[in-house]
Protein backbone atom coordinates (compact mmCIF):
# COMPACT_ATOMS: atom_id res chain seq x y z
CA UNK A 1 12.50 16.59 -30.13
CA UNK A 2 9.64 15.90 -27.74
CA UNK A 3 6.49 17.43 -28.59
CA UNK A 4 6.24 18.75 -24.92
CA UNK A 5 9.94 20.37 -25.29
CA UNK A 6 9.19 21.61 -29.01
CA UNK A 7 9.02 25.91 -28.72
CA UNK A 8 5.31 26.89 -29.51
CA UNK A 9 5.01 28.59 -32.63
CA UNK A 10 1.95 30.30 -31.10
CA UNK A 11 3.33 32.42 -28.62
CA UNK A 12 7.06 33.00 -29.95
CA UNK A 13 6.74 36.91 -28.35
CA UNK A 14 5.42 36.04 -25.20
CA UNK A 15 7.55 38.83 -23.27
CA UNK A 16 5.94 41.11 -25.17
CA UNK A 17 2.64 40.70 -24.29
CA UNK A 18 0.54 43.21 -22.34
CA UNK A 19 -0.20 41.76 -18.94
CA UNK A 20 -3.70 40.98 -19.53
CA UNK A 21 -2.73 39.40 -22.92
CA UNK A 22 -0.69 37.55 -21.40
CA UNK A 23 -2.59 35.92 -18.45
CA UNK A 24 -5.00 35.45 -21.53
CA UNK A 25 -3.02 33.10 -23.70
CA UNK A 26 -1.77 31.62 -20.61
CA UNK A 27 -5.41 30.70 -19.30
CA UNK A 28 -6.26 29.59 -23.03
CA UNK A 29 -3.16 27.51 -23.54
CA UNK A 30 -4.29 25.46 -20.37
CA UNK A 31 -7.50 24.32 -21.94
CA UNK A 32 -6.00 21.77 -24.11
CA UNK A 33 -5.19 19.77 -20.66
CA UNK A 34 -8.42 19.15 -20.70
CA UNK A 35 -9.27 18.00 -24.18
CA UNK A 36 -6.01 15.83 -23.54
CA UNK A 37 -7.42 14.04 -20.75
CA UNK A 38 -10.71 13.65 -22.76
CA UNK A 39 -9.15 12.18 -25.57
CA UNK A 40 -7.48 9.52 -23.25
CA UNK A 41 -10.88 8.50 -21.77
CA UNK A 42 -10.79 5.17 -22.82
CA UNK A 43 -7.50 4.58 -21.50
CA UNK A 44 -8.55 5.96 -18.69
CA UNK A 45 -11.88 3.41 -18.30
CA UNK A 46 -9.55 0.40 -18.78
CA UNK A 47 -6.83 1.61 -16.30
CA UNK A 48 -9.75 1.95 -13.77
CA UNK A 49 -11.49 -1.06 -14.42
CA UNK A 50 -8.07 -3.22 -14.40
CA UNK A 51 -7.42 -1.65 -11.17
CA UNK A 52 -10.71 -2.58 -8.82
CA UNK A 53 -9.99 -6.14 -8.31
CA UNK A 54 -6.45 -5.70 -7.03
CA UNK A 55 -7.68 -3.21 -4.94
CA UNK A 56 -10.48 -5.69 -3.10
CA UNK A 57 -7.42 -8.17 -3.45
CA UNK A 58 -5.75 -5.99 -0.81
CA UNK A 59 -3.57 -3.73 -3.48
CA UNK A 60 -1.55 -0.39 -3.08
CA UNK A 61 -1.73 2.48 -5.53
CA UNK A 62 2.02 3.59 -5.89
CA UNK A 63 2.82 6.63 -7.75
CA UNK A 64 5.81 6.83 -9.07
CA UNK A 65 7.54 10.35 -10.41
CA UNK A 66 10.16 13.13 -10.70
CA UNK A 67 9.85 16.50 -10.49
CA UNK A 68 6.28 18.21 -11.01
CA UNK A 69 5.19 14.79 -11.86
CA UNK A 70 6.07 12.83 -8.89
CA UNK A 71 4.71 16.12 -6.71
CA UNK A 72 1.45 15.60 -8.47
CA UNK A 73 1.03 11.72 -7.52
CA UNK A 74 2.44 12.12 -4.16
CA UNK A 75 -0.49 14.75 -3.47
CA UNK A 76 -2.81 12.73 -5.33
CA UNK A 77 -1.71 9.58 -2.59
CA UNK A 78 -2.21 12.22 0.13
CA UNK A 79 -5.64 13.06 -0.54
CA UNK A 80 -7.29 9.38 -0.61
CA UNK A 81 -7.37 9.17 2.93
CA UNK A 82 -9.26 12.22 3.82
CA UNK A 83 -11.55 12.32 1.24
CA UNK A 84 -12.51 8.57 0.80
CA UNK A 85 -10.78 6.73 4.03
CA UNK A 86 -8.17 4.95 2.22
CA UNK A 87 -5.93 3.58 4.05
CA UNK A 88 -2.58 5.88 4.24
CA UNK A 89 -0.52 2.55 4.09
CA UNK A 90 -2.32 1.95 0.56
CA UNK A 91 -1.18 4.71 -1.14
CA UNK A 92 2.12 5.60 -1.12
CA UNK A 93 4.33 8.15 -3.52
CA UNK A 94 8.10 6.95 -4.54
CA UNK A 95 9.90 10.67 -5.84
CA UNK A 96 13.32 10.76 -7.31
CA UNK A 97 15.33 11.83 -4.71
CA UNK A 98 13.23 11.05 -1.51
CA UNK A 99 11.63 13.43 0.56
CA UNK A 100 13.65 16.68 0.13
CA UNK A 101 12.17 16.39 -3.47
CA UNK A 102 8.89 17.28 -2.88
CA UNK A 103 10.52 20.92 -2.05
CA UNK A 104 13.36 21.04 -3.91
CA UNK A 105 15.06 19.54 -7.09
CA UNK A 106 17.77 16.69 -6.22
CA UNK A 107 20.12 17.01 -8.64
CA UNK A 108 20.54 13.94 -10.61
CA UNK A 109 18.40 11.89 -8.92
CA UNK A 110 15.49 11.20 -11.67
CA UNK A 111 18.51 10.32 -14.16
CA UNK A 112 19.06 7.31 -12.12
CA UNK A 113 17.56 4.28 -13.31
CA UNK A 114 18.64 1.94 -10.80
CA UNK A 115 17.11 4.05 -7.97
CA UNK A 116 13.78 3.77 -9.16
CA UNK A 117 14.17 -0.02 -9.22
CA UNK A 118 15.28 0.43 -5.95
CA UNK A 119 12.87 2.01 -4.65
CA UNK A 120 10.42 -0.87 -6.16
CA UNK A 121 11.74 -3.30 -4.49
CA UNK A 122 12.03 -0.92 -0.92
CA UNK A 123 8.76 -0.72 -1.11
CA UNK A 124 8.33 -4.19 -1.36
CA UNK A 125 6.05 -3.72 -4.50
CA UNK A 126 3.92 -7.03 -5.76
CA UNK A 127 1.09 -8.45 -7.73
CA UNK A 128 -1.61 -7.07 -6.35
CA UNK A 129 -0.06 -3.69 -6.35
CA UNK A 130 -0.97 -1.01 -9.15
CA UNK A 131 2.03 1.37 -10.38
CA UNK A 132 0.78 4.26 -11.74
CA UNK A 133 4.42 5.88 -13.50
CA UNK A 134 3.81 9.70 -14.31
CA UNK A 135 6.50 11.31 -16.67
CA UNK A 136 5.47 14.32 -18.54
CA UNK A 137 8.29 13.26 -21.38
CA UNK A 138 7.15 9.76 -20.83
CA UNK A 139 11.56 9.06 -21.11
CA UNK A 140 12.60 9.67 -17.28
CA UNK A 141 15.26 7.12 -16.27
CA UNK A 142 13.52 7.19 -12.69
CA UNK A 143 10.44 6.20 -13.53
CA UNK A 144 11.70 3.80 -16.02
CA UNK A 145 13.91 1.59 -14.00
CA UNK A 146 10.85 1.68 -11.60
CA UNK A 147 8.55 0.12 -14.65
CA UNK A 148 10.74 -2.76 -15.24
CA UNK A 149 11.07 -3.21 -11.53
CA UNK A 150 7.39 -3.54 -11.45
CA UNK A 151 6.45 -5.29 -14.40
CA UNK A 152 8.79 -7.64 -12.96
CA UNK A 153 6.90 -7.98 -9.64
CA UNK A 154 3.58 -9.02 -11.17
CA UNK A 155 1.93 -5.27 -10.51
CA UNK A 156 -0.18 -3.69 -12.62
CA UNK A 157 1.61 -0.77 -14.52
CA UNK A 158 -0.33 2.39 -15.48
CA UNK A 159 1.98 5.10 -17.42
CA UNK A 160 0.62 8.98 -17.31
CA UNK A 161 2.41 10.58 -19.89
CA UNK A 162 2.70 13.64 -22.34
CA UNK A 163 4.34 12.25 -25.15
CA UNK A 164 2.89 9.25 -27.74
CA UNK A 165 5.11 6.84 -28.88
CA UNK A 166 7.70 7.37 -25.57
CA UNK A 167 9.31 4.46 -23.76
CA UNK A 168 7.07 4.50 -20.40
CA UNK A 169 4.05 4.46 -22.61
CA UNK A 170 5.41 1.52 -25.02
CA UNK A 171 6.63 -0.66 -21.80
CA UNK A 172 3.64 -0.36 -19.73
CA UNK A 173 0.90 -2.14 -19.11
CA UNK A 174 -1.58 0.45 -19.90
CA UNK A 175 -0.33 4.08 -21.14
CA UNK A 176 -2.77 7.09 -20.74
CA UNK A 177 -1.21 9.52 -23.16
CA UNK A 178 -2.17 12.99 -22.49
CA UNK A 179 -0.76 14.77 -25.65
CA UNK A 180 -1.06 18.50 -24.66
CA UNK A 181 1.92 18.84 -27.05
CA UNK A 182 4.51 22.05 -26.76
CA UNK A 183 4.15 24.76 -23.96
CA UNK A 184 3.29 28.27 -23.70
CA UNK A 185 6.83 28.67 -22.21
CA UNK A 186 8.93 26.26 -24.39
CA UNK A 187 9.68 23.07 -22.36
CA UNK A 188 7.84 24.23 -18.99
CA UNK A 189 5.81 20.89 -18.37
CA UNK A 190 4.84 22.07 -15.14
CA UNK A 191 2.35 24.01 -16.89
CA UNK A 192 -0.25 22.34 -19.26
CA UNK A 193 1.27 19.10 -19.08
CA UNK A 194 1.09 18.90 -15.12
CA UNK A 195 -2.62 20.15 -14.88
CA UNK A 196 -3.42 17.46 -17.57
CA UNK A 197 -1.83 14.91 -15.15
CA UNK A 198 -3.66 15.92 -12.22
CA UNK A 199 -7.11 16.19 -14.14
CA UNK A 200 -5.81 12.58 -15.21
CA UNK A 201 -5.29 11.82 -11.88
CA UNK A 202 -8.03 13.19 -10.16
CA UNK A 203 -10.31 11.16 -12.37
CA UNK A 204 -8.73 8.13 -11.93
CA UNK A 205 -8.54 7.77 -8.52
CA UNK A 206 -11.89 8.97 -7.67
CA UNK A 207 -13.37 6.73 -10.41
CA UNK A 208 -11.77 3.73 -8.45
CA UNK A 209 -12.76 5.07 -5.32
CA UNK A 210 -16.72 4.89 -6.45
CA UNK A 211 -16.20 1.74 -8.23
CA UNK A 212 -14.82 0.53 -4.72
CA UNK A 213 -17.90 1.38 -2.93
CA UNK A 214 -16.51 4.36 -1.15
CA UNK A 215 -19.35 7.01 -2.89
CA UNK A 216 -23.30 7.00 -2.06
CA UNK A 217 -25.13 8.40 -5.11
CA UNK A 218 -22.24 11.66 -5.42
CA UNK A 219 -22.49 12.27 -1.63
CA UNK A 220 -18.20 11.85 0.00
CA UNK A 221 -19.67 9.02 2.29
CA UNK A 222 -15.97 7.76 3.14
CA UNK A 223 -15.01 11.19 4.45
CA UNK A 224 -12.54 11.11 6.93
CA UNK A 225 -13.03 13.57 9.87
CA UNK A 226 -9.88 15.02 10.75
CA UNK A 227 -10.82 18.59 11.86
CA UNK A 228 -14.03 20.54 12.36
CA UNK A 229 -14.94 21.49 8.80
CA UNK A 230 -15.00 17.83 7.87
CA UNK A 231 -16.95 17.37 11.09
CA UNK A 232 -19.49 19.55 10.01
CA UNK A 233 -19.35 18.27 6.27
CA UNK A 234 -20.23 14.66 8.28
CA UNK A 235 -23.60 16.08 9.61
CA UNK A 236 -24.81 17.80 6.22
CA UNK A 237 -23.91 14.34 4.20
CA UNK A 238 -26.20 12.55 6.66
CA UNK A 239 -28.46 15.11 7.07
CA UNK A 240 -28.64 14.87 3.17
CA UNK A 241 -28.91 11.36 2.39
CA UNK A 242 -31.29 10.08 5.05
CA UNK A 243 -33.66 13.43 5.36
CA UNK A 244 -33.13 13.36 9.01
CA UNK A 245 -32.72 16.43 11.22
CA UNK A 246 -29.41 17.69 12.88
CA UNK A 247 -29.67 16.27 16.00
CA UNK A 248 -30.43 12.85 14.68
CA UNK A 249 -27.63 13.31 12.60
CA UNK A 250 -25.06 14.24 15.10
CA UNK A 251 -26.39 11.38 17.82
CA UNK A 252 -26.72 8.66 15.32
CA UNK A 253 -22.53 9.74 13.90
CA UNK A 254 -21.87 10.19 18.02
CA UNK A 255 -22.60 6.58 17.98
CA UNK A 256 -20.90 5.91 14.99
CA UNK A 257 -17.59 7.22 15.37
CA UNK A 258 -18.16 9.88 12.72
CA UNK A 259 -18.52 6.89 9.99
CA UNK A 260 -20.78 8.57 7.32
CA UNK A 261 -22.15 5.74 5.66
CA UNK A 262 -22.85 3.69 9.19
CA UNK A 263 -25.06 6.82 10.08
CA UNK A 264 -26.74 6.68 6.75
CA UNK A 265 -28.00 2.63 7.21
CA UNK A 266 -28.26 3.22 10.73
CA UNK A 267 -30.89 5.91 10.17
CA UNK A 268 -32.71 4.76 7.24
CA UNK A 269 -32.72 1.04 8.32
CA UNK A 270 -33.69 2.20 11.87
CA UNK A 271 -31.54 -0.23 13.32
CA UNK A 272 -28.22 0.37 15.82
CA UNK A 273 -24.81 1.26 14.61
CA UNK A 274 -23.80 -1.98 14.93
CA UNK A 275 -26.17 -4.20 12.84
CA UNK A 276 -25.82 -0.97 10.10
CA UNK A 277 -21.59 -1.56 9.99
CA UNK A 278 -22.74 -5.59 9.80
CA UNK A 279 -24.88 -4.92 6.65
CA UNK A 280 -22.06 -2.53 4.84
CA UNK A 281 -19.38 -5.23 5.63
CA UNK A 282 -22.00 -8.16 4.33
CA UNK A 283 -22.40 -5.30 1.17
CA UNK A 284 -18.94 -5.15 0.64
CA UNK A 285 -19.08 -1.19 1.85
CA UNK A 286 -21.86 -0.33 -0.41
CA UNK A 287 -24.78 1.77 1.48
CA UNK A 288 -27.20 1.25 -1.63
CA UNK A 289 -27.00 -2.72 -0.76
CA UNK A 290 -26.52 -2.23 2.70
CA UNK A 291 -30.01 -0.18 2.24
CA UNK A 292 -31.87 -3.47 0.09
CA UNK A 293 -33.97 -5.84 1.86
């Protein structure tokens, strides 16, 4: 049996609990996410750093899932764009069962090896891509037809899994195992399982993102400005990084379409918004050279 479907001996009277109790052991049982995603670190680090240079070769991140797990990379995908300004057309999520998966089960669908192959070569999938394949058992058919279909288009394969020793783990090209072992509620891996895949996540892509020049220092310099709060949050990052007041701040963004780090060289080189996007595209996107004499 999988360790992720194996009944906990720890909480065998679980209905029994007092409420409080309850949400206790529930809150406690989550912490080993975390030391799971700790303990696959260095995975982590060499997934990253394997990553970068497909990304400045022009790459796509493609996460690849069913169920929970595919829910978790296809919000993962989702959030690049406003947070560091990738590209929407670089990140994209392939769930078993298409769309009407991401709000309800399709029966069948992630038992289907073929589709996720499919769905591969759909998505036209290639060598400078990077497939990041999440299965909490680490054995979904999905995801696994999707591997091969991948490994067989040059891309870079990253498995996100809960279980050592599974197939996605053994075929890919680098497996972050995040062994949070058996559940609270006996097979339930959208519990501690899932939030060890999205702290798994999270760090990954935001790692890459700063590795790909899209952080100042730990100021959200990419941020995308797609309503007023973000609008705002443009300001106070300038504001912040340069010293400058809020007017400054707003005129100098005014002038550069709302493009944080443009502002930021802009202001501190004293030049116009057009010789500061010159510098960041001569410094690759990175304000700290952009900033260097």
């Amino acid at each position: 049996m999988l360790k992720t479907e194996q009944p906990s001996a720890t909480h065998a009277r679980l209905d029994e609990y007092a409420t409080e109790d309850l949400v206790a052991a529930l809150i406690e049982d989550q912490s080993r996410a975390f030391a799971a995603v700790r303990d696959a670190a260095a995975s982590i680090t060499a997934a990253v750093t394997a990553a970068v240079p497909r990304m400045h070769a022009g790459g796509r991140l493609v996460y690849v899932g069913a169920g929970t797990s595919g829910r978790l990379g296809l919000l993962d995908s989702v959030e690049l764009r406003p947070t560091f300004s990738w590209p929407r057309e670089r990140a994209i999520a392939l769930l078993a069962g298409g769309r009407e998966a991401v709000y309800q089960a399709i029966e069948g669908a992630e038992d289907d090896p073929g589709l996720g192959a499919a769905d591969i070569a759909a998505a036209a999938v290639g060598p400078n891509d990077v497939v990041l394949l999440i299965a909490a058992s680490g054995s979904t058919p999905y995801v696994q037809g999707a591997l091969a279909a991948a490994r067989a288009a040059g891309a870079l394969t990253i498995a996100i899994v809960n279980n050592p020793d599974s197939p996605i783990a053994g075929a890919a090209g680098i497996a972050i195992v995040l062994d949070t072992g058996s559940e609270a509620i006996s097979g339930s891996t959208r519990l501690k399982a899932g939030t060890s895949q999205k702290i798994a996540l999270n760090v990954f892509s935001t790692a890459l993102m700063v590795r790909l020049n899209r952080v100042y220092g730990n100021l959200m310099v990419d941020v995308k400005a797609t309503n007023e709060k973000l609008l705002q949050r443009t300001v106070d990052l300038t504001m912040h990084a340069t010293g400058c007041d809020e007017a400054t701040a707003r005129a100098t963004l005014a002038a550069c379409q709302h493009r944080v780090k443009v502002a930021i060289v802009a202001i501190v080189r004293k030049t116009t918004a057009d010789e500061a996007a010159r510098r960041l595209d001569a410094a690759h996107g990175s304000v700290r050279a952009a900033l260097a004499d």
